[in-house]
Protein backbone atom coordinates (compact mmCIF):
# COMPACT_ATOMS: atom_id res chain seq x y z
CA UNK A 1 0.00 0.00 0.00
CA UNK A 2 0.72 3.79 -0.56
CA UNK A 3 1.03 5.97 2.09
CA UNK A 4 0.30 9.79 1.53
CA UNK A 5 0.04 13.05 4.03
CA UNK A 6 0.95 16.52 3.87
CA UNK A 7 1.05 18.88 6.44
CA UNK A 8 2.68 21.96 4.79
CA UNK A 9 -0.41 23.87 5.08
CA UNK A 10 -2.90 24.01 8.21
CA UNK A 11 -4.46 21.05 6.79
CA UNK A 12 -3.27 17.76 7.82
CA UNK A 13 -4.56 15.61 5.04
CA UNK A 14 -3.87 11.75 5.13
CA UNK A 15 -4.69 8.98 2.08
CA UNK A 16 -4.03 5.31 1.62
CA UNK A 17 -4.12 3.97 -1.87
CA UNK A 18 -3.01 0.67 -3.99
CA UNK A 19 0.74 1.55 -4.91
CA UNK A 20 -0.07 1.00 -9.03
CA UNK A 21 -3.06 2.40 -9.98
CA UNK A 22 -3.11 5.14 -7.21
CA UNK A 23 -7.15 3.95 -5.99
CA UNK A 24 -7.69 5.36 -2.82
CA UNK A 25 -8.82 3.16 0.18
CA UNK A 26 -8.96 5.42 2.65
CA UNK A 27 -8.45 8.97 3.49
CA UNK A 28 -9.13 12.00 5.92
CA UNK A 29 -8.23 15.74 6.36
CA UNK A 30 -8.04 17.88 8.93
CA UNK A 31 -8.08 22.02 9.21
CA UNK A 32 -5.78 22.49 12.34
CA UNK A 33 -2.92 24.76 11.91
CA UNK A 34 -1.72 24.50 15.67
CA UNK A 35 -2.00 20.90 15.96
CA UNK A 36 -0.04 18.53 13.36
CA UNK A 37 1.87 16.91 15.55
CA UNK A 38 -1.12 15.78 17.41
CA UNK A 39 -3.01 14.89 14.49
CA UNK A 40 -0.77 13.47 11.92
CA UNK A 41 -0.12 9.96 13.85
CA UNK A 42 -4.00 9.30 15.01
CA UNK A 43 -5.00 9.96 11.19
CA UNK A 44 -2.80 7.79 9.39
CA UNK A 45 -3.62 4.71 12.19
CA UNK A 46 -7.38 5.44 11.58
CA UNK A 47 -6.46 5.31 7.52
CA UNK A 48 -4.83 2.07 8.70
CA UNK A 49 -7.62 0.69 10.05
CA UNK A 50 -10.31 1.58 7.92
CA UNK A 51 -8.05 -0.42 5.00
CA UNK A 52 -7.95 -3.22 7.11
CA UNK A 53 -3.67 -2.42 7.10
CA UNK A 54 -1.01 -2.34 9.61
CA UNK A 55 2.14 -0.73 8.82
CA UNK A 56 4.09 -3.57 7.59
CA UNK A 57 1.71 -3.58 4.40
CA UNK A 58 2.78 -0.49 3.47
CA UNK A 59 5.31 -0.76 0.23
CA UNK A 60 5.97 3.41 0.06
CA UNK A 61 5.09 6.53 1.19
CA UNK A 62 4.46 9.97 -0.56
CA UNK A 63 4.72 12.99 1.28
CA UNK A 64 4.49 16.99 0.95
CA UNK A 65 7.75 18.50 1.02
CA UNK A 66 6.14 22.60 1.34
CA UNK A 67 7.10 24.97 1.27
CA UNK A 68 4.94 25.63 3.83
CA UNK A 69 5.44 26.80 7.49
CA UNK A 70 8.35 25.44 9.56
CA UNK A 71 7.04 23.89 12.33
CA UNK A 72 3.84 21.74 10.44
CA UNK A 73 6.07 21.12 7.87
CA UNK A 74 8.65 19.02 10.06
CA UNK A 75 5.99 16.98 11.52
CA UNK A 76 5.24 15.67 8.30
CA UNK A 77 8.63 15.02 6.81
CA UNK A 78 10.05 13.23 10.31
CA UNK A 79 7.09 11.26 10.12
CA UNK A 80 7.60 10.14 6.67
CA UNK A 81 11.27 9.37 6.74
CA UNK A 82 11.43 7.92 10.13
CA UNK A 83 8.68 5.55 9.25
CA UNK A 84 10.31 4.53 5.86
CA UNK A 85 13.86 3.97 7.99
CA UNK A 86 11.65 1.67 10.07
CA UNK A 87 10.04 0.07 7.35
CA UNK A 88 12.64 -0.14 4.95
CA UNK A 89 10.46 1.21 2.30
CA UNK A 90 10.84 4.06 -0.03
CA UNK A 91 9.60 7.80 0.63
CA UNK A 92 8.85 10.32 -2.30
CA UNK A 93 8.87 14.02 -1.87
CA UNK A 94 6.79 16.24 -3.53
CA UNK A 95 6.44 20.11 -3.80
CA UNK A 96 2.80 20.33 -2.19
CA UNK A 97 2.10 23.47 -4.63
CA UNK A 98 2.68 20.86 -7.08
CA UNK A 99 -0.42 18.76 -5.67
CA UNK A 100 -2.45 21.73 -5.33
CA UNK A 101 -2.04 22.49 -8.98
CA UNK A 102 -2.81 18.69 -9.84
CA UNK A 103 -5.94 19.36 -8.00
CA UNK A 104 -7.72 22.01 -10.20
CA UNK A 105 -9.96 20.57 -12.79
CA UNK A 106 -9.83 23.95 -15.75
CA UNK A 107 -8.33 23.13 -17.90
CA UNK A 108 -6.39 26.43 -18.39
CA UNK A 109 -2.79 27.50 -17.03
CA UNK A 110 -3.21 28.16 -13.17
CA UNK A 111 -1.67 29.77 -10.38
CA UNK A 112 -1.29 28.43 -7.06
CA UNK A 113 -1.31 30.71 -3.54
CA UNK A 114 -0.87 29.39 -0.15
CA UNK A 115 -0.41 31.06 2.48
CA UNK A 116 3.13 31.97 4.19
CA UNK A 117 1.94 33.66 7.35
CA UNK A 118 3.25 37.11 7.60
CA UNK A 119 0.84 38.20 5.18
CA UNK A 120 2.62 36.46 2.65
CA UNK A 121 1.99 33.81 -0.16
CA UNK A 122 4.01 30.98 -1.27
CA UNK A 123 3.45 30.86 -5.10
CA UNK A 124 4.11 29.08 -7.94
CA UNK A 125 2.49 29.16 -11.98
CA UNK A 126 1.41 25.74 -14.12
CA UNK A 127 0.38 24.96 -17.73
CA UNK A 128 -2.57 23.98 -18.56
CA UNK A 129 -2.96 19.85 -17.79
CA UNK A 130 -1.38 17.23 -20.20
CA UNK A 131 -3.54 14.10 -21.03
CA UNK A 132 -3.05 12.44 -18.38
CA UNK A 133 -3.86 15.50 -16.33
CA UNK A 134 -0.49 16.67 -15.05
CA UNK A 135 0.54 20.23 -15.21
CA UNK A 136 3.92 21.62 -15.50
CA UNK A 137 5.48 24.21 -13.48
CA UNK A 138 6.38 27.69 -15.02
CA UNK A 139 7.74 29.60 -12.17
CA UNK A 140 7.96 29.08 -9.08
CA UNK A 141 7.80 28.30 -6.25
CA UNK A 142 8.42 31.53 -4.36
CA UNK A 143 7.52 33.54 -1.70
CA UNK A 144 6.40 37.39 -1.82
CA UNK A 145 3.78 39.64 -0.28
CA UNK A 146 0.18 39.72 -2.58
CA UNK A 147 0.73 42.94 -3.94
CA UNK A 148 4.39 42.91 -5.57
CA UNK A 149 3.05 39.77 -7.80
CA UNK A 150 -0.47 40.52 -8.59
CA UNK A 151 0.98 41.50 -11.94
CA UNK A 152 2.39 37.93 -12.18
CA UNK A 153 -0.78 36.47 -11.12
CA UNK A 154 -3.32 38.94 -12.99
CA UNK A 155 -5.74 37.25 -15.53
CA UNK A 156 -4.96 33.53 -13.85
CA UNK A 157 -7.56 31.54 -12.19
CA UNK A 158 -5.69 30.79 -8.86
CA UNK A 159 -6.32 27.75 -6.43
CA UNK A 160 -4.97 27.97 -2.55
CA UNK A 161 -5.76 29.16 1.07
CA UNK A 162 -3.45 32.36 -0.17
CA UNK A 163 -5.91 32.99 -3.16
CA UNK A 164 -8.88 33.28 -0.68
CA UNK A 165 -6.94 35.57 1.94
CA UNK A 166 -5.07 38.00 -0.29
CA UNK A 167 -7.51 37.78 -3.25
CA UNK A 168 -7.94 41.97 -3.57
CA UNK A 169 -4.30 42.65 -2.88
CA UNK A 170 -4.16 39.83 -5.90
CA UNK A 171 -6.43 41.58 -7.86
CA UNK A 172 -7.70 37.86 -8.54
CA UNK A 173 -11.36 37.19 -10.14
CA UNK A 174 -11.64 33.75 -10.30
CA UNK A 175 -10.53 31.21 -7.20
CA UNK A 176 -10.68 27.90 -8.05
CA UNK A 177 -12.41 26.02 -5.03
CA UNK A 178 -9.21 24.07 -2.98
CA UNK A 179 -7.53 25.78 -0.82
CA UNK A 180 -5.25 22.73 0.87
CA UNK A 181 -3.36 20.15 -0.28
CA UNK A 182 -5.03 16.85 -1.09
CA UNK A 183 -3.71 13.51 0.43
CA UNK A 184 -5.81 11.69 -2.26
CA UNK A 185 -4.35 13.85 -5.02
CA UNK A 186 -0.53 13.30 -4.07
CA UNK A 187 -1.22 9.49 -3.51
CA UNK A 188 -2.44 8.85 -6.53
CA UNK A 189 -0.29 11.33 -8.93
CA UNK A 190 2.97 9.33 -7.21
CA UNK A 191 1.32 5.69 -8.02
CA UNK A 192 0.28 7.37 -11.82
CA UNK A 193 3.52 9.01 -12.14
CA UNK A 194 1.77 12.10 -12.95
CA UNK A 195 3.40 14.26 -10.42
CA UNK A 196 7.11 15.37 -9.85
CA UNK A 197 8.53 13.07 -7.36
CA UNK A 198 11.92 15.02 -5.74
CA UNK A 199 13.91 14.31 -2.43
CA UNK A 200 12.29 14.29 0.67
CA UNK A 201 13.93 17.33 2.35
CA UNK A 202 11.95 20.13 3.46
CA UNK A 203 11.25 22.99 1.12
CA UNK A 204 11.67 26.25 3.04
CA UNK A 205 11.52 29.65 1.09
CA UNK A 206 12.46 33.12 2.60
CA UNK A 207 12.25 36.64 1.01
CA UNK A 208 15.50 38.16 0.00
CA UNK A 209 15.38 40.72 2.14
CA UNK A 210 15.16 38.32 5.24
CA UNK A 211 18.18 38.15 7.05
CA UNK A 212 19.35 34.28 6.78
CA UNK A 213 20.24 32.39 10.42
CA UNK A 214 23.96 31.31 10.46
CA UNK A 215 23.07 27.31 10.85
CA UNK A 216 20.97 25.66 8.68
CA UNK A 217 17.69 24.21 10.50
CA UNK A 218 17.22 20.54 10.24
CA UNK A 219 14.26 18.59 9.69
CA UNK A 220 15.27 15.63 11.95
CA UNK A 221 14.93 15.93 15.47
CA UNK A 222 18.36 16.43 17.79
């Protein structure tokens, strides 16, 4: 079985599906920002269960590699590669803008918004989907305020939590309808192949003008 969760967002959005044709078995989400670490464990044994699984059935896992907030994000990623160490299975990173752009059903170029905290977006800009509905990144991803890349973003139907804050300072007219990242949607593009699978690190963004902290922060815990 395939494992998939993100928690780059304030969503923490589990799936279990069949590892080749991506069907999904079970799944849950759950709008929490403060609580991922609580969440996250609870929600993939229920997904477990429901499938009639344990954790020794499980032949990969997918996860969301941001960029999203620090904290949330780490919960996910420790989670994923400590229980493929255990396991001895393989884990797949994905950019989790990526599976919000996989999510939209136009079938028109997009942009995808999420939101940074700080009155900020993380942002990225896809073609319009292939045949087997993938999409392929333009630009992106990157972090700014709303306003200094409305211009970017003018004329685009946009999908993400940072569409339906910022959507004035956007000057956006048409928000598609997801605003989180889709366990479902990542589980199933991995199995299909239809979505960019990269390393599972975490993907942290900063502004330029942010001052940068001497040491690196790692994703596994001391």
């Amino acid at each position: 079985m395939l494992l998939a969760f993100d928690t780059s967002s304030a969503a923490v959005t589990v799936a279990l599906a069949d590892p080749l044709s991506g069907e999904i078995v079970a799944s849950s989400t759950t709008v929490d920002a403060l609580r991922h670490g609580e969440l996250l464990a609870p929600a993939i044994a229920a997904a477990l269960e429901t499938a009639g699984c344990t954790a020794g059935d499980l032949t990969r896992i997918a996860v969301g590699v941001g960029p999203g907030p620090f904290t949330g994000l780490r919960v996910g990623l420790v989670t994923a590669r400590t229980m493929a160490d255990v396991l001895g299975i393989e884990v797949a990173g994905v950019c989790s803008l990526d599976i919000l752009a996989r999510q939209s059903s136009l079938t028109l170029p997009v942009a995808v918004a999420t939101d940074a905290r700080r009155k900020e977006i993380y942002w990225a800009l896809y073609d319009g989907p292939a045949a087997d509905g993938s999409r392929r990144r333009l630009e992106g991803p990157a972090v700014d305020r709303p306003a200094e890349v409305a211009h970017v973003l003018s004329g685009l139907p946009v999908i993400g939590r940072g569409a339906v804050l910022y959507a004035e300072a956007l000057g956006v007219t048409e928000v598609d309808v997801a605003e989180y990242p889709s366990a479902e949607v990542l589980a199933t593009g991995v199995a299909t192949g239809t979505l960019d699978v990269v390393e599972p690190d975490p993907l942290y963004l900063r502004r330029p003008d942010v001052t940068m902290s001497a040491r690196p922060k790692s994703v596994l815990p001391k």
